[in-house]
C-alpha atoms as a PDB file:
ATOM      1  CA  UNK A   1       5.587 -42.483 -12.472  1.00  0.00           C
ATOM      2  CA  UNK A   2       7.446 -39.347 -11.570  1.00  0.00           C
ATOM      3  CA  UNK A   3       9.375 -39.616 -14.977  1.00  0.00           C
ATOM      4  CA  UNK A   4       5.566 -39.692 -17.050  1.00  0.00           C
ATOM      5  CA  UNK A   5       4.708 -36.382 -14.799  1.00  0.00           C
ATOM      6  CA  UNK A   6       8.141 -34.210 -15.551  1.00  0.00           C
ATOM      7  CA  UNK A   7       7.467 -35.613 -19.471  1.00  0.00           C
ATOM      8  CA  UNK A   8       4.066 -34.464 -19.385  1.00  0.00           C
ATOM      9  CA  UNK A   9       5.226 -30.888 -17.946  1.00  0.00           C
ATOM     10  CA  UNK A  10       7.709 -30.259 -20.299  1.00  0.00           C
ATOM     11  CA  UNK A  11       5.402 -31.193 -23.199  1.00  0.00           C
ATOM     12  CA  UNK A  12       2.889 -28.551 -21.463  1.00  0.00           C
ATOM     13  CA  UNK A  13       6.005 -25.863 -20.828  1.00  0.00           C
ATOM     14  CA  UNK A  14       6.906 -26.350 -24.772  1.00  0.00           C
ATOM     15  CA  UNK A  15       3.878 -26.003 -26.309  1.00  0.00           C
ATOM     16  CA  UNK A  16       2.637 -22.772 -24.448  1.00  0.00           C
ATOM     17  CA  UNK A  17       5.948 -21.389 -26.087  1.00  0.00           C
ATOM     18  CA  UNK A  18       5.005 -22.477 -29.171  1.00  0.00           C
ATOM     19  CA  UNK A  19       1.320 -21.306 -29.164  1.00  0.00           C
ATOM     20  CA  UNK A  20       2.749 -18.141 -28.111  1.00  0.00           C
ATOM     21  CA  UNK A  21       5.610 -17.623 -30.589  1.00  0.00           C
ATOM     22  CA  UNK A  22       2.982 -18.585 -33.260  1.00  0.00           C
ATOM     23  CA  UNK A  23       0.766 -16.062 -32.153  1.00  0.00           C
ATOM     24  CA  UNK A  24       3.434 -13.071 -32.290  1.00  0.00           C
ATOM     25  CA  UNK A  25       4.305 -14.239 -35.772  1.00  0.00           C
ATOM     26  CA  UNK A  26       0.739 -14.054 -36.578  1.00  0.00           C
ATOM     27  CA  UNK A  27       0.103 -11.071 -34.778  1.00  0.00           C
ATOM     28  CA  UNK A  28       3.043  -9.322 -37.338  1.00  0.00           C
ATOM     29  CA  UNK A  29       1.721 -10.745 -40.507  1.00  0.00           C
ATOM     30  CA  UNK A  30      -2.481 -10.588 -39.987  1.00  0.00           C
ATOM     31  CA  UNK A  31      -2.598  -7.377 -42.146  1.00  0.00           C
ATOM     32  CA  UNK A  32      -0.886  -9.362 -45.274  1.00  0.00           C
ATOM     33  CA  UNK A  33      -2.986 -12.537 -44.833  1.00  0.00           C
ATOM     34  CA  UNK A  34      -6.359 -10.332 -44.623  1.00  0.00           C
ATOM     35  CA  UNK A  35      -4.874  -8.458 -47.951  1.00  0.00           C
ATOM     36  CA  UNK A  36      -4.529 -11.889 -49.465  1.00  0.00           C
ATOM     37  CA  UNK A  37      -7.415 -13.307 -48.317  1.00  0.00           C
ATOM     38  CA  UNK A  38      -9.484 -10.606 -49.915  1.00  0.00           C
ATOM     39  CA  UNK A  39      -7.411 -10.597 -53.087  1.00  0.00           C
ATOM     40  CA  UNK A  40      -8.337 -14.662 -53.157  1.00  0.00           C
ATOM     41  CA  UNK A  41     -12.113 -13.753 -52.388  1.00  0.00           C
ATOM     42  CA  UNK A  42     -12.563 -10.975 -54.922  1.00  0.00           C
ATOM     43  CA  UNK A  43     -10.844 -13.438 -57.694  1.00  0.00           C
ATOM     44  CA  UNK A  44     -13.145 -15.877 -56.710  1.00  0.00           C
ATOM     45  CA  UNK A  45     -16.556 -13.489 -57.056  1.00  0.00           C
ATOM     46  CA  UNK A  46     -15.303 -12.617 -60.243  1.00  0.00           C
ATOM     47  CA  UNK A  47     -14.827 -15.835 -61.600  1.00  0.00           C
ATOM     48  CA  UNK A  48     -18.146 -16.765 -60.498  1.00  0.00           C
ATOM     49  CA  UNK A  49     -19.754 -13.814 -61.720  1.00  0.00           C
ATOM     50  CA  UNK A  50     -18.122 -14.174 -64.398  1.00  0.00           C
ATOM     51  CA  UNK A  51     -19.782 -17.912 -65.556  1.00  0.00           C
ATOM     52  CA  UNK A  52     -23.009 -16.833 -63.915  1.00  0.00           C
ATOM     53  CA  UNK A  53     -23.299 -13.727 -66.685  1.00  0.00           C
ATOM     54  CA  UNK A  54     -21.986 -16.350 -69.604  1.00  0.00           C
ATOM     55  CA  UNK A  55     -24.148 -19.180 -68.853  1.00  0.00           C
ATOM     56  CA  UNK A  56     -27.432 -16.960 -69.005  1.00  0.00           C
ATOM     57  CA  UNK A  57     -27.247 -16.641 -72.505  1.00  0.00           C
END
């Protein structure tokens, strides 16, 4: 029983660290994946706009 507690600890102790190292590496690249997210989004509206204008006529 003791053995399934100190397992389930560690498991707990190593995934905080984990969370938290992801969020510092997030924390350093959020400006580059809001740049590409927009660049995705305004390819997208184009595209779209794009058909909407061509398949009117």
């Amino acid at each position: 029983m003791a053995n399934r507690i100190l397992g389930f600890c560690f498991a707990v102790l190593v995934s905080v660290i984990l969370i938290s190292l992801a969020l510092e590496l997030l924390a350093q690249i959020w400006g580059w994946l809001l740049l590409i997210a927009l660049i995705v989004l305004a390819v997208v509206a184009g595209v779209w706009i794009y058909r909407w204008r061509s398949s009117r006529w």
